[in-house]
Each structure stands twice: as C-alpha cells, then as structure tokens.
Protein backbone atom coordinates (compact mmCIF):
# COMPACT_ATOMS: atom_id res chain seq x y z
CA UNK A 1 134.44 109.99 122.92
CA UNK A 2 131.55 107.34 122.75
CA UNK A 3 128.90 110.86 122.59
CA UNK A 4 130.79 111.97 119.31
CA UNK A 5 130.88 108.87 117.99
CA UNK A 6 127.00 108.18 118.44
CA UNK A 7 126.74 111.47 117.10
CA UNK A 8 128.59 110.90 113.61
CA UNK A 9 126.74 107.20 113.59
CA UNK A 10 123.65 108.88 113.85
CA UNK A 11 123.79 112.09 111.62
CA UNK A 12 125.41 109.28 109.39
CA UNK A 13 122.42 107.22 109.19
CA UNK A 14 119.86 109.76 109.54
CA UNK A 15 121.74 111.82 105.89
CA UNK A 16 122.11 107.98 104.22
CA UNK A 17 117.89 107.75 104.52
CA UNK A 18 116.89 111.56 103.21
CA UNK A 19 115.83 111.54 99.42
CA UNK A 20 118.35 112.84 97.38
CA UNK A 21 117.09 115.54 94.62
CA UNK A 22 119.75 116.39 92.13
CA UNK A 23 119.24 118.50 89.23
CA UNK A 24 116.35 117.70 87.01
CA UNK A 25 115.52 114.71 89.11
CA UNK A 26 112.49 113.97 91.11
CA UNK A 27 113.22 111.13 93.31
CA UNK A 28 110.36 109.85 96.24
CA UNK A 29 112.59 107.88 97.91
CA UNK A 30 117.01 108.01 98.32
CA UNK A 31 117.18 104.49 96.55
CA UNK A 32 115.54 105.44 93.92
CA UNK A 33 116.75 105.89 90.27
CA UNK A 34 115.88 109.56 88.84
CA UNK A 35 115.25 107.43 85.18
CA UNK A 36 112.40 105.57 87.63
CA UNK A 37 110.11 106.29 84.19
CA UNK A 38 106.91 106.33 87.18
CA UNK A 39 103.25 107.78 85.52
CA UNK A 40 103.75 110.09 88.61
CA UNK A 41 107.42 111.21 88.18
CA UNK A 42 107.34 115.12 88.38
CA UNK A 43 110.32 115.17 85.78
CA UNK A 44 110.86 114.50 81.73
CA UNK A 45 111.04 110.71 82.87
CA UNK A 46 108.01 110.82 84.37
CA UNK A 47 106.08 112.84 81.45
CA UNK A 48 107.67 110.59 78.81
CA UNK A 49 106.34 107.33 80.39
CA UNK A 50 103.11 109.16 80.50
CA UNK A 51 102.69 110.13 77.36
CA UNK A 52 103.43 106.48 75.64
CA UNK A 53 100.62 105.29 78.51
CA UNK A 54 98.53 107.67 77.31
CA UNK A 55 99.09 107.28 73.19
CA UNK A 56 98.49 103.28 74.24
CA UNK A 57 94.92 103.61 75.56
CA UNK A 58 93.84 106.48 72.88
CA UNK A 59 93.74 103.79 70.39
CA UNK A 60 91.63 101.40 72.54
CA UNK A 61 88.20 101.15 71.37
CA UNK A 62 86.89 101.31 74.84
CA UNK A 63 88.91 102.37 77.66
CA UNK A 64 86.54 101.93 80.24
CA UNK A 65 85.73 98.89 79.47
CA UNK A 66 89.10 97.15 80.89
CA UNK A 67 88.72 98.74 84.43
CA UNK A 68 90.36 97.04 86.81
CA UNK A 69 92.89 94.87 84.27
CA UNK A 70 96.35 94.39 84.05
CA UNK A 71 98.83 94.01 81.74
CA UNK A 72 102.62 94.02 81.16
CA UNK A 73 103.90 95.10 77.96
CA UNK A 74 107.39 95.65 76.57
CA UNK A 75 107.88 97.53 73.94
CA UNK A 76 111.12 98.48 72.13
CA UNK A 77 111.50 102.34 70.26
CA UNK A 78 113.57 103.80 67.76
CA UNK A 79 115.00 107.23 68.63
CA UNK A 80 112.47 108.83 65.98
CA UNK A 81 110.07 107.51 68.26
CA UNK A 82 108.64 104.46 66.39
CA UNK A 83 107.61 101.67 68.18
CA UNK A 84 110.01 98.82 66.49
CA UNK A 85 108.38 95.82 68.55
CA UNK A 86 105.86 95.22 71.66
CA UNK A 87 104.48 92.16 73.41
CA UNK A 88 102.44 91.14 76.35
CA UNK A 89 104.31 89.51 79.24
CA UNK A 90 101.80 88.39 81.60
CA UNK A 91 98.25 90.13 82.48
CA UNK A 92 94.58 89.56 81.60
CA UNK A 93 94.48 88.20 78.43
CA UNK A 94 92.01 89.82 76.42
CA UNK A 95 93.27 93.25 77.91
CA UNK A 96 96.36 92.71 76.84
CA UNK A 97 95.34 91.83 73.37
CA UNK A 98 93.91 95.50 72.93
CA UNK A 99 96.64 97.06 74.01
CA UNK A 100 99.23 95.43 71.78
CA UNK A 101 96.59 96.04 69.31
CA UNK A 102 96.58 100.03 70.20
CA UNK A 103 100.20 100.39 70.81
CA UNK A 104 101.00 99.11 66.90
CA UNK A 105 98.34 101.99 66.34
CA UNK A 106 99.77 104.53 68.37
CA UNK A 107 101.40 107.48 67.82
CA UNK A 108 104.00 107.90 70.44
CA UNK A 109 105.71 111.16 71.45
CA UNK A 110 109.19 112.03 70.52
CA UNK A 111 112.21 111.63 72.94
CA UNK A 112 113.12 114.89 74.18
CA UNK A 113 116.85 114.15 74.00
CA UNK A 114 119.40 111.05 74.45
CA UNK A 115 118.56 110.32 77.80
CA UNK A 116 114.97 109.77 77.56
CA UNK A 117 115.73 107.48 75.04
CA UNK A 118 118.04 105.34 76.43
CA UNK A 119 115.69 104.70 79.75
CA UNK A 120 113.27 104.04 77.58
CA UNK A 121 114.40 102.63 73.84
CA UNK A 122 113.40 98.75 75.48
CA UNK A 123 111.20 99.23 78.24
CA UNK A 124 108.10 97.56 80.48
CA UNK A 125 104.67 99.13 81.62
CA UNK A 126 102.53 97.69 83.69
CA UNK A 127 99.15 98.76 82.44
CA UNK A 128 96.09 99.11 84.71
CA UNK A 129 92.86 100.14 83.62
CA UNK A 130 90.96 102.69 84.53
C-alpha cells in the first residue's frame, strides 16, 4: 500500500512540474502564462511584443548608441493599433528619453485579433539596448 502510494505521489509531482503546451501556446516553463508577451515567445504573443520592440528602436536616431541601457516603458494601444499614451518608469534616463521619443514616432503593427489586444492594450517592456 505505502509502494502505490509513493507511486501516485511521485508520478503526481513529477506531471505537476512538465511544461504544459496547449494549442497555440508556447510556454518554457508549466507556471507560465501562454500571453507571457516574451521577445522570444515562439507564438503570436511572442511576435506581437516583438514587433512593437522593434517599431520602438526603428525610430531611434542611433540604436547602437544605447548599448547596454535599460528602460521600462508602458505604453497603452488602441485596438487599431495606435499608441494612445507611453511613459518611462524607471531606467537610464537619457535612454529612456529616446525611446518615448521613438515610440510617439512609431508605427506599430496591428493586433492580429482580440486576444493580442487585450495582453497587450496597457502593457510594460523592459527595453535593453543592443
């Protein structure tokens, strides 16, 4: 009785720690949310946060020029994709400057449906650069 019981404790706890990967959801770790919104997300999440990085430091005069500085923004969208509002939380000053600067500049990709949106419609980025 104490074997099976070991058994189903440890098949228990072993299943509880294995990353779960539903549908359309690229998860690194079982805690995880599948809206994580991670640059390295292999899923629409993933591409979308991406893509706003990416429209960000296209506007900045220098990119290079920043390496090694961070910076937290958050920024609020529309659904048409229009940037209604971002500020800097905390960071290197002058980096974040030029990005708030670029982001009002930007132009950001559009949501590829409702639930892209809503993970991302008032969101934060840390910003390193590169």
């Amino acid at each position: 009785m104490k074997k099976i019981l070991m058994l189903v404790l440890l098949t228990g706890a072993v299943a509880g720690c294995t990353p779960l990967h539903p549908d359309n959801c690229h998860k690194t770790i079982a805690l995880s949310d599948c809206d994580s919104g991670r640059y390295t997300d292999q899923d629409e999440y993933g591409r979308q946060a991406l893509a706003i990085k990416e429209a960000i430091e296209s506007q900045l005069a220098d990119r290079h020029a920043w390496k090694n500085k961070k910076c937290r923004l958050h920024m609020d969208f529309a659904y048409d994709d229009k940037l209604h509002n971002v500020e800097s939380r905390d960071g290197n000053k002058a980096y974040c400057e030029a990005l708030v600067s670029a982001a009002k500049k930007a132009t950001f990709p559009p949501f590829p449906n409702q639930h892209v949106y809503e993970a991302f419609a008032s969101s934060r980025f840390v910003i390193l650069g590169e």
